[in-house]
C-alpha atoms as a PDB file:
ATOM      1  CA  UNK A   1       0.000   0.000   0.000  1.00  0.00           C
ATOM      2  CA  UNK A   2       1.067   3.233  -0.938  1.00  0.00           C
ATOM      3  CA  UNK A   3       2.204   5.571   1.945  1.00  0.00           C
ATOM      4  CA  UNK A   4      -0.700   7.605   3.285  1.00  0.00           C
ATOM      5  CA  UNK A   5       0.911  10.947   3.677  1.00  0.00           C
ATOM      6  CA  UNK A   6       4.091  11.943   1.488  1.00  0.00           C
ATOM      7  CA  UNK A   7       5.949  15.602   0.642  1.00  0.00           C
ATOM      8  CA  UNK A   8       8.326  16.826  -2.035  1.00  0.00           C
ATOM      9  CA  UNK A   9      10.348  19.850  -1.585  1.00  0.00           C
ATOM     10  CA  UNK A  10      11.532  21.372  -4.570  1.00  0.00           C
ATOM     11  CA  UNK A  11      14.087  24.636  -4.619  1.00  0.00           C
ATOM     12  CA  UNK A  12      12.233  26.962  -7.671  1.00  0.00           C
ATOM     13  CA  UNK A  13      15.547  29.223  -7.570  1.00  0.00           C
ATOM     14  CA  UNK A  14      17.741  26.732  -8.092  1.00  0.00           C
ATOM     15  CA  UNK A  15      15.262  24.378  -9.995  1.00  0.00           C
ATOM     16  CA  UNK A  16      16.067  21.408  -8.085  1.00  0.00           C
ATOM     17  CA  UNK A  17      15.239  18.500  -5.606  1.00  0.00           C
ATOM     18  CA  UNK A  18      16.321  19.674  -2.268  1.00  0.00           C
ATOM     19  CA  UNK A  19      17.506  17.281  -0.789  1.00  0.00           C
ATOM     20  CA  UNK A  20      18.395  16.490   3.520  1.00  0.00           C
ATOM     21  CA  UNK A  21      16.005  18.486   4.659  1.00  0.00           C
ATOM     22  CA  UNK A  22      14.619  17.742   7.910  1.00  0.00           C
ATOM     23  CA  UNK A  23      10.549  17.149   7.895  1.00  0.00           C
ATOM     24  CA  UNK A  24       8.341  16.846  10.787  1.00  0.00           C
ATOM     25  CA  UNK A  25       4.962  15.705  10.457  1.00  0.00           C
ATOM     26  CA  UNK A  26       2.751  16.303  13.457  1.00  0.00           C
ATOM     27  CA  UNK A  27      -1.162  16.091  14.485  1.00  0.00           C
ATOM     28  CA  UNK A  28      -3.846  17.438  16.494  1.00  0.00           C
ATOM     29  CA  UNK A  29      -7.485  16.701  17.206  1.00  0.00           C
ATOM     30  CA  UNK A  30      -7.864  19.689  19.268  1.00  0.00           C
ATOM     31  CA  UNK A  31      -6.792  22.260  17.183  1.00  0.00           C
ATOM     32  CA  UNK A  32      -4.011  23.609  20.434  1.00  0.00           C
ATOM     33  CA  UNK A  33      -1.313  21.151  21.196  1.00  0.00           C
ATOM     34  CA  UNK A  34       0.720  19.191  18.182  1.00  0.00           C
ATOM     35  CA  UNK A  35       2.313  15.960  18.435  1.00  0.00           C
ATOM     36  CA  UNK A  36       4.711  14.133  16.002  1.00  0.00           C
ATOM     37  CA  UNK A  37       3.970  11.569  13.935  1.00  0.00           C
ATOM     38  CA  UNK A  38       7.117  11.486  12.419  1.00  0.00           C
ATOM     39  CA  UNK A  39      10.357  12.586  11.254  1.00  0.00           C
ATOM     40  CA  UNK A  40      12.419  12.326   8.398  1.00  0.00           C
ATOM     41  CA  UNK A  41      14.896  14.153   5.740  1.00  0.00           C
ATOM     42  CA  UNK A  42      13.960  14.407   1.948  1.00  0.00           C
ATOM     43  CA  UNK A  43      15.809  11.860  -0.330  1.00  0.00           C
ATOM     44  CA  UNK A  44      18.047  12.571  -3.461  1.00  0.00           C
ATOM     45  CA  UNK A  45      15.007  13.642  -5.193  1.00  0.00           C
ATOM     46  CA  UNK A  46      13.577  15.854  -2.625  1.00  0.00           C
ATOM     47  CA  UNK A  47      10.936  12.762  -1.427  1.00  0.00           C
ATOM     48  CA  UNK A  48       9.523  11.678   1.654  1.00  0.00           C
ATOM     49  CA  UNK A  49       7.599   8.730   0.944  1.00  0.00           C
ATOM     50  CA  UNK A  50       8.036   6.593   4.289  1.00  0.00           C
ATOM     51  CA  UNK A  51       6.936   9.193   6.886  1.00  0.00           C
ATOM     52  CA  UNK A  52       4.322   6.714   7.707  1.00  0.00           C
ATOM     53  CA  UNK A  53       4.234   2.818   6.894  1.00  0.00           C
ATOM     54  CA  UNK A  54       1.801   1.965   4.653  1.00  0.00           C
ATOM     55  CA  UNK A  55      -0.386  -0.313   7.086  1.00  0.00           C
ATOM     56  CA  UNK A  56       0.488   3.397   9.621  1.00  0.00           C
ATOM     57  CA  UNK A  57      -3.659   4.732   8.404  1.00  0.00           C
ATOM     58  CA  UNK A  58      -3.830   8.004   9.347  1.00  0.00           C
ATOM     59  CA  UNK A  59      -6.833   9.235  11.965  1.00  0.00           C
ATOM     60  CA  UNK A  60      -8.855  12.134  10.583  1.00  0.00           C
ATOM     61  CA  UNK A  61      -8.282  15.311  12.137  1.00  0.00           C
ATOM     62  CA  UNK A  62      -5.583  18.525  10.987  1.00  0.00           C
ATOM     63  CA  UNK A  63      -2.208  17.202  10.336  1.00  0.00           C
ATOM     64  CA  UNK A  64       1.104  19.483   9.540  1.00  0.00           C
ATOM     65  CA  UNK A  65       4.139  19.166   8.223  1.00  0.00           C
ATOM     66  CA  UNK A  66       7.335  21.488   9.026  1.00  0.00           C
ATOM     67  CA  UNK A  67      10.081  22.331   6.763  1.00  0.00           C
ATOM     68  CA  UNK A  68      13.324  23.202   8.308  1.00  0.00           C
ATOM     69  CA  UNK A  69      13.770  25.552   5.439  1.00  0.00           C
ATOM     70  CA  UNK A  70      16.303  27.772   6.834  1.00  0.00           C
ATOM     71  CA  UNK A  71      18.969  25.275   7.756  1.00  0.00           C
ATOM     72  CA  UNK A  72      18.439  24.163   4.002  1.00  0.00           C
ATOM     73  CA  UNK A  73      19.039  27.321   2.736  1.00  0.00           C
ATOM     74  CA  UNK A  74      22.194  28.101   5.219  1.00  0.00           C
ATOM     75  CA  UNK A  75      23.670  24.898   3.817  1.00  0.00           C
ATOM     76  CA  UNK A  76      23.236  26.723   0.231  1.00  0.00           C
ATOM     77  CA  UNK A  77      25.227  29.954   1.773  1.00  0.00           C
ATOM     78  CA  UNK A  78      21.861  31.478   0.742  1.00  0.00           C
ATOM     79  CA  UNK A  79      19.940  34.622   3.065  1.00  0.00           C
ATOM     80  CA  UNK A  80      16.472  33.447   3.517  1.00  0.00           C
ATOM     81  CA  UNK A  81      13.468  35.070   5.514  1.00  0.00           C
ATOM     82  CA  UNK A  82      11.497  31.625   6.316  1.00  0.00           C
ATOM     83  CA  UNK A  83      13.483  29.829   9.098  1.00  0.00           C
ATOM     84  CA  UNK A  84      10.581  27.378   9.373  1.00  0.00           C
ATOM     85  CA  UNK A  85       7.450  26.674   6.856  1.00  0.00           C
ATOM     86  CA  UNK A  86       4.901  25.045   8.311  1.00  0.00           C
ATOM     87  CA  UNK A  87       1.968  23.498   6.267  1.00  0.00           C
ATOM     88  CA  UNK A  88      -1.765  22.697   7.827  1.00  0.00           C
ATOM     89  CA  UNK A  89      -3.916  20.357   6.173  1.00  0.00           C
ATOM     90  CA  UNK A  90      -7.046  18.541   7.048  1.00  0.00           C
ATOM     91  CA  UNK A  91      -7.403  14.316   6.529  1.00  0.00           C
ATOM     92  CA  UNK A  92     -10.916  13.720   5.889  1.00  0.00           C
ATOM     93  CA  UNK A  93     -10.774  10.180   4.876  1.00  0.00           C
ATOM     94  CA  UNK A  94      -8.321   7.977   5.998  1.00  0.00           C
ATOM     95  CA  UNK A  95      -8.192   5.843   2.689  1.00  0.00           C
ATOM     96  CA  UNK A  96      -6.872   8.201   0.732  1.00  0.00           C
ATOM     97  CA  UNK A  97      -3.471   9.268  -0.003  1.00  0.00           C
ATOM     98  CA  UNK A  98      -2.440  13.205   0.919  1.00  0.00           C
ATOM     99  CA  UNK A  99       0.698  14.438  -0.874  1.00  0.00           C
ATOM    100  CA  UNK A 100       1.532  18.474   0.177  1.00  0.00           C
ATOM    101  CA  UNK A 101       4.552  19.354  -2.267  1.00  0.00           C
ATOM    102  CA  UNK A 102       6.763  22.200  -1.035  1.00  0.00           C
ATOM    103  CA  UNK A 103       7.972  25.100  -3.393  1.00  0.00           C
ATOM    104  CA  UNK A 104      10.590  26.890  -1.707  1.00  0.00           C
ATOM    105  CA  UNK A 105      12.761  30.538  -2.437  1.00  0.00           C
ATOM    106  CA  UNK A 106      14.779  32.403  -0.051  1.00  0.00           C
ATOM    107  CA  UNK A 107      12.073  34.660  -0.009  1.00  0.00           C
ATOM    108  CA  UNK A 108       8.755  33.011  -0.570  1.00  0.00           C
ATOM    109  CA  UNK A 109       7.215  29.763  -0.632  1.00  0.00           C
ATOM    110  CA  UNK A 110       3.870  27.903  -2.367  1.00  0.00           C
ATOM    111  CA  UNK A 111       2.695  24.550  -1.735  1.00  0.00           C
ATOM    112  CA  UNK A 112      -0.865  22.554  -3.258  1.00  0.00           C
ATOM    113  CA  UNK A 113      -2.731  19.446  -3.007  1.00  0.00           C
ATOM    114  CA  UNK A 114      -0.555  16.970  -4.722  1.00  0.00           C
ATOM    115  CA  UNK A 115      -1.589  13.533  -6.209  1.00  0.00           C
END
């Protein structure tokens, strides 16, 4: 079974896969305190498909992921003004698979519901 939750971080100034970035993904049900679900750093192509196994179903409720952006960008010898990027999202129905992609710039950031 595919993995239920997955991210791709992709540098648009460089036009590349960023690669060993650290990823947290975290939940809540009340909307106030966040716990991790996981932990990981993008692959070689900018990936993180194993965040969760894929027999690891995910609860509905609001998940988030967070991007250590700025110790990406450090690494680069690039000035950034996002230390952190954190996404929100919702699961709604635990069969089906979420991916949030990641478009990063020193300077801005865009992300969308991925397939």
């Amino acid at each position: 079974m595919k993995n239920p939750i997955t991210t791709h971080v992709l540098d648009t100034t460089r036009g590349t896969p960023v690669s060993g970035m650290e990823v947290i993904l975290e939940s809540t049900t009340s909307g106030r305190e966040w716990r991790e679900v996981a932990r990981g750093t993008t692959d070689s192509d900018g990936r993180m498909n194993d965040l969760m196994s894929g027999s690891n179903v995910p609860a509905p409720g609001i998940y988030r992921f967070v991007f250590q952006t700025g110790a990406y960008f450090r690494s680069q010898g690039i000035e950034a003004f996002y230390p952190i990027v954190q996404i929100a999202f919702e699961v709604k129905d635990s069969s089906k698979h979420y991916h949030v992609p990641l478009l990063i710039s020193p300077f801005g950031y865009s992300t969308y519901r991925g397939s």
